[in-house]
N, C-alpha and C. Protein backbone atom coordinates (compact mmCIF):
# COMPACT_ATOMS: atom_id res chain seq x y z
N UNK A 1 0.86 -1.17 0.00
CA UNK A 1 0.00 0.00 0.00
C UNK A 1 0.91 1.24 0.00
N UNK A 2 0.88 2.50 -0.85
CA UNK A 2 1.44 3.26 -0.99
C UNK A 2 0.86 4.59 0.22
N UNK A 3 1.62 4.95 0.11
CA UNK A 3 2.10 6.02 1.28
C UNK A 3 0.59 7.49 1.19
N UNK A 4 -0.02 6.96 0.20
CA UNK A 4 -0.90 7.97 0.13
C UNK A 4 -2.23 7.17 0.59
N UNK A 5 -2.81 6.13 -0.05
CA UNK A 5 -3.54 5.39 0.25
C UNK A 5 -3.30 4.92 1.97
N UNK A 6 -2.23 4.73 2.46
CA UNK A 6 -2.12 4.76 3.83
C UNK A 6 -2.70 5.45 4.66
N UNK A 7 -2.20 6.66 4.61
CA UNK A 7 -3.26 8.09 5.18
C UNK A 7 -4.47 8.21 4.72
N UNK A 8 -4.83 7.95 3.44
CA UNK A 8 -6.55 8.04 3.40
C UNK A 8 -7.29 6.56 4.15
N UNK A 9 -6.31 6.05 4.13
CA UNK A 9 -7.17 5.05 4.97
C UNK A 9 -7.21 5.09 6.29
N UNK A 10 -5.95 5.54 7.36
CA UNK A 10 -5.89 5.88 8.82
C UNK A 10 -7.10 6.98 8.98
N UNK A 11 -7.15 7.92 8.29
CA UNK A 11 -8.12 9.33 7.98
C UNK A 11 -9.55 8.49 8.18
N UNK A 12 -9.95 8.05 7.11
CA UNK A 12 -11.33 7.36 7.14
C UNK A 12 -11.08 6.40 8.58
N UNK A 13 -10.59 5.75 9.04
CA UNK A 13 -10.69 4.52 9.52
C UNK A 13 -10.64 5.81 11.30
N UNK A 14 -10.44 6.50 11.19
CA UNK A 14 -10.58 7.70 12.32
C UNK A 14 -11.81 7.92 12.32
N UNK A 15 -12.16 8.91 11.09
CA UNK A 15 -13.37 9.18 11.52
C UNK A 15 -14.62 8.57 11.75
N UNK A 16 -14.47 6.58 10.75
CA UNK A 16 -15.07 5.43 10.96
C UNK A 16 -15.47 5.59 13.01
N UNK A 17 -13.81 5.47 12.80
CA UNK A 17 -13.81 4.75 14.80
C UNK A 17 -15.37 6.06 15.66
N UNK A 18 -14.60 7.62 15.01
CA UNK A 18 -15.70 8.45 15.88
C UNK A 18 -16.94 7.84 15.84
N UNK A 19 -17.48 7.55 14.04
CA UNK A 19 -18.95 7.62 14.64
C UNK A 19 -19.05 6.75 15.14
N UNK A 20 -18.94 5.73 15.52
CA UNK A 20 -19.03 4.47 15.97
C UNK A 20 -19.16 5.01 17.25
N UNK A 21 -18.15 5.27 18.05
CA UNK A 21 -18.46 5.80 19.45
C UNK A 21 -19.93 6.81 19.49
N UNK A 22 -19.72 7.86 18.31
CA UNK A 22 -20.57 8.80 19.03
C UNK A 22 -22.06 8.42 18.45
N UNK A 23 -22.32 6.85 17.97
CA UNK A 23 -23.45 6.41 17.90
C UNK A 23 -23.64 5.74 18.76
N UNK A 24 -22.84 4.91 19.65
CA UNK A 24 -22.49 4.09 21.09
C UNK A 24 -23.52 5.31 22.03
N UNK A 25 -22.32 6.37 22.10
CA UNK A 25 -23.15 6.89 23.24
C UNK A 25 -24.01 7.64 23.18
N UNK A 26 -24.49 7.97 21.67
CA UNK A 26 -26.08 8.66 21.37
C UNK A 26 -27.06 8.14 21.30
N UNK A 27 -26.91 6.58 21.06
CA UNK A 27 -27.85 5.41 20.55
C UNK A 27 -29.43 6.03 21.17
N UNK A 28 -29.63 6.14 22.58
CA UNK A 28 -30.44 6.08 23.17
C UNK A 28 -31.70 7.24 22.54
N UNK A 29 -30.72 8.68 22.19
CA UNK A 29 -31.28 9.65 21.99
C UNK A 29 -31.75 9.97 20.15
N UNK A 30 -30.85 9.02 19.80
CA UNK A 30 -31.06 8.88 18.13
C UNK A 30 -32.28 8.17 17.42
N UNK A 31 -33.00 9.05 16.64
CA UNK A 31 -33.89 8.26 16.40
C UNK A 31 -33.71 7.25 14.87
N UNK A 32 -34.48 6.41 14.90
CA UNK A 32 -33.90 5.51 13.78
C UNK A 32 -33.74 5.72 12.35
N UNK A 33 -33.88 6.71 12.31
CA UNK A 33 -33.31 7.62 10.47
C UNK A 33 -32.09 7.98 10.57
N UNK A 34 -31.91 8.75 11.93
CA UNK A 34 -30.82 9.22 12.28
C UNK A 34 -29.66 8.05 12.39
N UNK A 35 -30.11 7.04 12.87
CA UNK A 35 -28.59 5.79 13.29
C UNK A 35 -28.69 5.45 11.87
N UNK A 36 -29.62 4.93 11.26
CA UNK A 36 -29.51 4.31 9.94
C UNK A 36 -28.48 5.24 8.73
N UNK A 37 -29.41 6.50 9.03
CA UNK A 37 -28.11 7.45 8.24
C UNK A 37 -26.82 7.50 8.37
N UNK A 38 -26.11 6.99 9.92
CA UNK A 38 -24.85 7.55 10.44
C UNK A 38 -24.25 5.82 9.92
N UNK A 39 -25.25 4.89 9.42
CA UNK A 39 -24.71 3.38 9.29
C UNK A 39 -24.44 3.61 8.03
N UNK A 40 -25.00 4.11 7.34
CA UNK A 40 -25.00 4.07 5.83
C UNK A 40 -23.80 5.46 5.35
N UNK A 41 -23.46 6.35 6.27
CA UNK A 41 -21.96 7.26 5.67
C UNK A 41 -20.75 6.01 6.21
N UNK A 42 -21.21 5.25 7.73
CA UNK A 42 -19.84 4.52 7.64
C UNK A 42 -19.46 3.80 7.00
N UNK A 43 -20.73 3.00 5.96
CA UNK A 43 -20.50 2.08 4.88
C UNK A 43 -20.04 2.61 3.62
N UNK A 44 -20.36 3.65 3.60
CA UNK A 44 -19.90 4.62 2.14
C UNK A 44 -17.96 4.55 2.13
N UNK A 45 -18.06 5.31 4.22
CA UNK A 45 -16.45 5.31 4.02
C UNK A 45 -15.59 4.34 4.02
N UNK A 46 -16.47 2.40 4.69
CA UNK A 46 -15.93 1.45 4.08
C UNK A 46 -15.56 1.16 3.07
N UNK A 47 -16.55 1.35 2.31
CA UNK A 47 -16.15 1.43 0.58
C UNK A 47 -15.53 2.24 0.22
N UNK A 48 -15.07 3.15 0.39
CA UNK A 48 -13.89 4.16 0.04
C UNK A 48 -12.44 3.61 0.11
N UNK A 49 -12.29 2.74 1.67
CA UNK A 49 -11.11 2.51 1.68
C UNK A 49 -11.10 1.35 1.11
N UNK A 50 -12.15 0.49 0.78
CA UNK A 50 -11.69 -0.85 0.18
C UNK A 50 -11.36 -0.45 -1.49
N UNK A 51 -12.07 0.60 -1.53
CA UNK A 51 -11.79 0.63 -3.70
C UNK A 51 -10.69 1.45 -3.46
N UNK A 52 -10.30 2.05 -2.82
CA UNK A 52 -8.46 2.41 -2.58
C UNK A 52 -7.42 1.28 -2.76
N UNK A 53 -8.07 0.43 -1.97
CA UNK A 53 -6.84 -0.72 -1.66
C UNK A 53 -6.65 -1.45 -2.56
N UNK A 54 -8.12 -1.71 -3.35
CA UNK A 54 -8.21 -2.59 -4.26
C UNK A 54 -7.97 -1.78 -5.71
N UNK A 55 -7.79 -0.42 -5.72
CA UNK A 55 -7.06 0.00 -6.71
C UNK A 55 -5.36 -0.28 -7.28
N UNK A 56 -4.66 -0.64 -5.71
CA UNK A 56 -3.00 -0.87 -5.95
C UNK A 56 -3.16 -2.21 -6.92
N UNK A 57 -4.32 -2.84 -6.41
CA UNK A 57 -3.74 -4.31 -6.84
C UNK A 57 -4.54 -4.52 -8.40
C-alpha cells in the first residue's frame, strides 16, 4: 500500500472509529433515520477505503 492510500485510509478509519463511538453513546437519543443514516456514511467510508486498496492491486 502506498504512502498515500495509507493516510486516506488511517483518515477514514478515524473518523469510521468516531462515529461508531458517538453512535455508542447517542444510541439512546437517536432516532432511527438518524442511526440508519450515520450506518449508511460509515459504509460509504468502508467502501472508500476498500476501492483504494483494491485500486494498488
Amino acid at each position: 500500500m502506498n504512502d498515500d492510500t495509507k493516510e486516506l485510509v488511517v483518515k477514514e478509519l478515524e473518523y469510521i472509529n468516531g462515529s461508531v463511538e458517538e453512535l455508542k453513546a447517542f444510541l439512546d437519543r437517536y432516532d432511527d433515520e438518524t442511526i440508519i443514516g450515520r450506518i449508511v456514511e460509515i459504509e460509504a467510508r468502508t467502501q472508500k477505503i476498500f476501492n483504494n486498496i483494491q485500486k494498488e492491486h
